[in-house]
Protein backbone atom coordinates (compact mmCIF):
# COMPACT_ATOMS: atom_id res chain seq x y z
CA UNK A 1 -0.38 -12.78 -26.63
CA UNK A 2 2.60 -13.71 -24.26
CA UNK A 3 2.87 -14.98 -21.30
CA UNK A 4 5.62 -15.44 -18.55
CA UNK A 5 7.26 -18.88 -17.82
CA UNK A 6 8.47 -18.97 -13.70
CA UNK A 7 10.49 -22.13 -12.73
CA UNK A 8 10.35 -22.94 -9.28
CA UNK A 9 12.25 -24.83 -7.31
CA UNK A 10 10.93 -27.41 -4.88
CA UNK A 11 14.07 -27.58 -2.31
CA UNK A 12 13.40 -27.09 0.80
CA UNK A 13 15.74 -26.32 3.30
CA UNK A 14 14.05 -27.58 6.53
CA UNK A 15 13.47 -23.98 8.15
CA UNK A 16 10.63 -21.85 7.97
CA UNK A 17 10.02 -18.12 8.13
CA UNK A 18 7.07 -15.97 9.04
CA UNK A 19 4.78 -14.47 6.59
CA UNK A 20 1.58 -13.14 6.32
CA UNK A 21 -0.61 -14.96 4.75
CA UNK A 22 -1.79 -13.29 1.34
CA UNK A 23 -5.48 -14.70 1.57
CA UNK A 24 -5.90 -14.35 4.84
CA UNK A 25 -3.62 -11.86 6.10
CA UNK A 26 -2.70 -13.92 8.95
CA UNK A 27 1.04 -14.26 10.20
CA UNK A 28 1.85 -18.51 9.17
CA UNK A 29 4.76 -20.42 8.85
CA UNK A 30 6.01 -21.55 5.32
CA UNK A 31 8.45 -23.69 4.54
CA UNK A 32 11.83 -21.88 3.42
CA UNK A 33 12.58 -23.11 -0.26
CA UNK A 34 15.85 -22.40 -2.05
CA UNK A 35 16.88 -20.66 -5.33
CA UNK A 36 18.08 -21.94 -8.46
CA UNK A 37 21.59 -22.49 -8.90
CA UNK A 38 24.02 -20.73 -11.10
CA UNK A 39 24.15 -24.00 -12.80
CA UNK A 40 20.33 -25.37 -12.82
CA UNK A 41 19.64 -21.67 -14.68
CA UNK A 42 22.37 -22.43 -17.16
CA UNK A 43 20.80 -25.47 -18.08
CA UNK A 44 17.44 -24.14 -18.24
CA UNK A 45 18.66 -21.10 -20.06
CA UNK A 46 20.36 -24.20 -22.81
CA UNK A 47 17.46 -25.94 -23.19
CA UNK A 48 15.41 -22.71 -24.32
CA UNK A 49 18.71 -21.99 -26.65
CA UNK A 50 18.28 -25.00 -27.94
CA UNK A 51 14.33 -24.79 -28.96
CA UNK A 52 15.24 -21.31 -30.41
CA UNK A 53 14.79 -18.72 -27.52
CA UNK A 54 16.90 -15.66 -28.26
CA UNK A 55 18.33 -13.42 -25.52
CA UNK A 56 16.16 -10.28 -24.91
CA UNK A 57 17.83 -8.53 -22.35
CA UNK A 58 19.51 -9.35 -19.10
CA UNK A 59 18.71 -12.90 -17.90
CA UNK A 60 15.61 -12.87 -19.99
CA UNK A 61 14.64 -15.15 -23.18
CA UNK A 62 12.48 -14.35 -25.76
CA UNK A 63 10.46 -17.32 -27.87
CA UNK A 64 8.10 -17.35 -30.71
CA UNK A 65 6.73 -20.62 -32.09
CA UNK A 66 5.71 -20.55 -35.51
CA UNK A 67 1.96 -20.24 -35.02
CA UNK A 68 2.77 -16.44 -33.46
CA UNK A 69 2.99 -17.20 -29.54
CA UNK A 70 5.73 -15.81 -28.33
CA UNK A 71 7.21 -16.44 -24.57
CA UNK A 72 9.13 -13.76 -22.38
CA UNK A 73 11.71 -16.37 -20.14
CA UNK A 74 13.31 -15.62 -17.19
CA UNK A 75 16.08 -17.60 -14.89
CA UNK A 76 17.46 -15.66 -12.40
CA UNK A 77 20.17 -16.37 -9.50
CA UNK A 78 18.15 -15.94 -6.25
CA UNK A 79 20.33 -14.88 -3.07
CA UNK A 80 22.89 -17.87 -2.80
C-alpha cells in the first residue's frame, strides 16, 4: 500500500480570493497562499535523495522502506 506525500506551504501573501466553499458550497474568502519555490522543492527533492527516494518520472519520487511501504513523492513549481 502507498500513499501520496503533499507539502504545503504556509505563506501567505495577505490577499484573498473567492471560492466556493467545498462543504458548503457557499462563495467565502480564503486566504491566498503561495507555492513552493524552485529552491524549497530542490531541497525537499535532496532530502528524499538522501533517505533513498529514486526518481520515478517527472518531478515525482518513488520510496520503499525496507518493511515494503513504498511512497509516490511529488514537489512541483506552482505558478511563480
Amino acid at each position: 500500500m502507498g500513499f501520496d506525500v503533499h507539502f504545503q506551504p504556509c505563506r501567505f501573501d495577505g490577499t484573498t480570493e473567492q471560492r466556493k466553499n467545498p462543504f458548503t458550497g457557499q462563495l467565502q474568502h480564503f486566504r491566498r497562499n503561495l507555492p513552493l519555490s524552485k529552491s524549497e522543492v530542490d531541497a525537499v527533492l535532496r532530502v528524499f535523495e538522501r533517505a533513498g527516494a529514486r526518481p520515478n518520472g517527472a518531478e515525482c519520487y518513488l520510496y520503499r522502506s525496507s518493511d515494503g511501504a513504498s511512497v509516490e513523492i511529488f514537489a512541483t513549481l506552482g505558478d511563480i
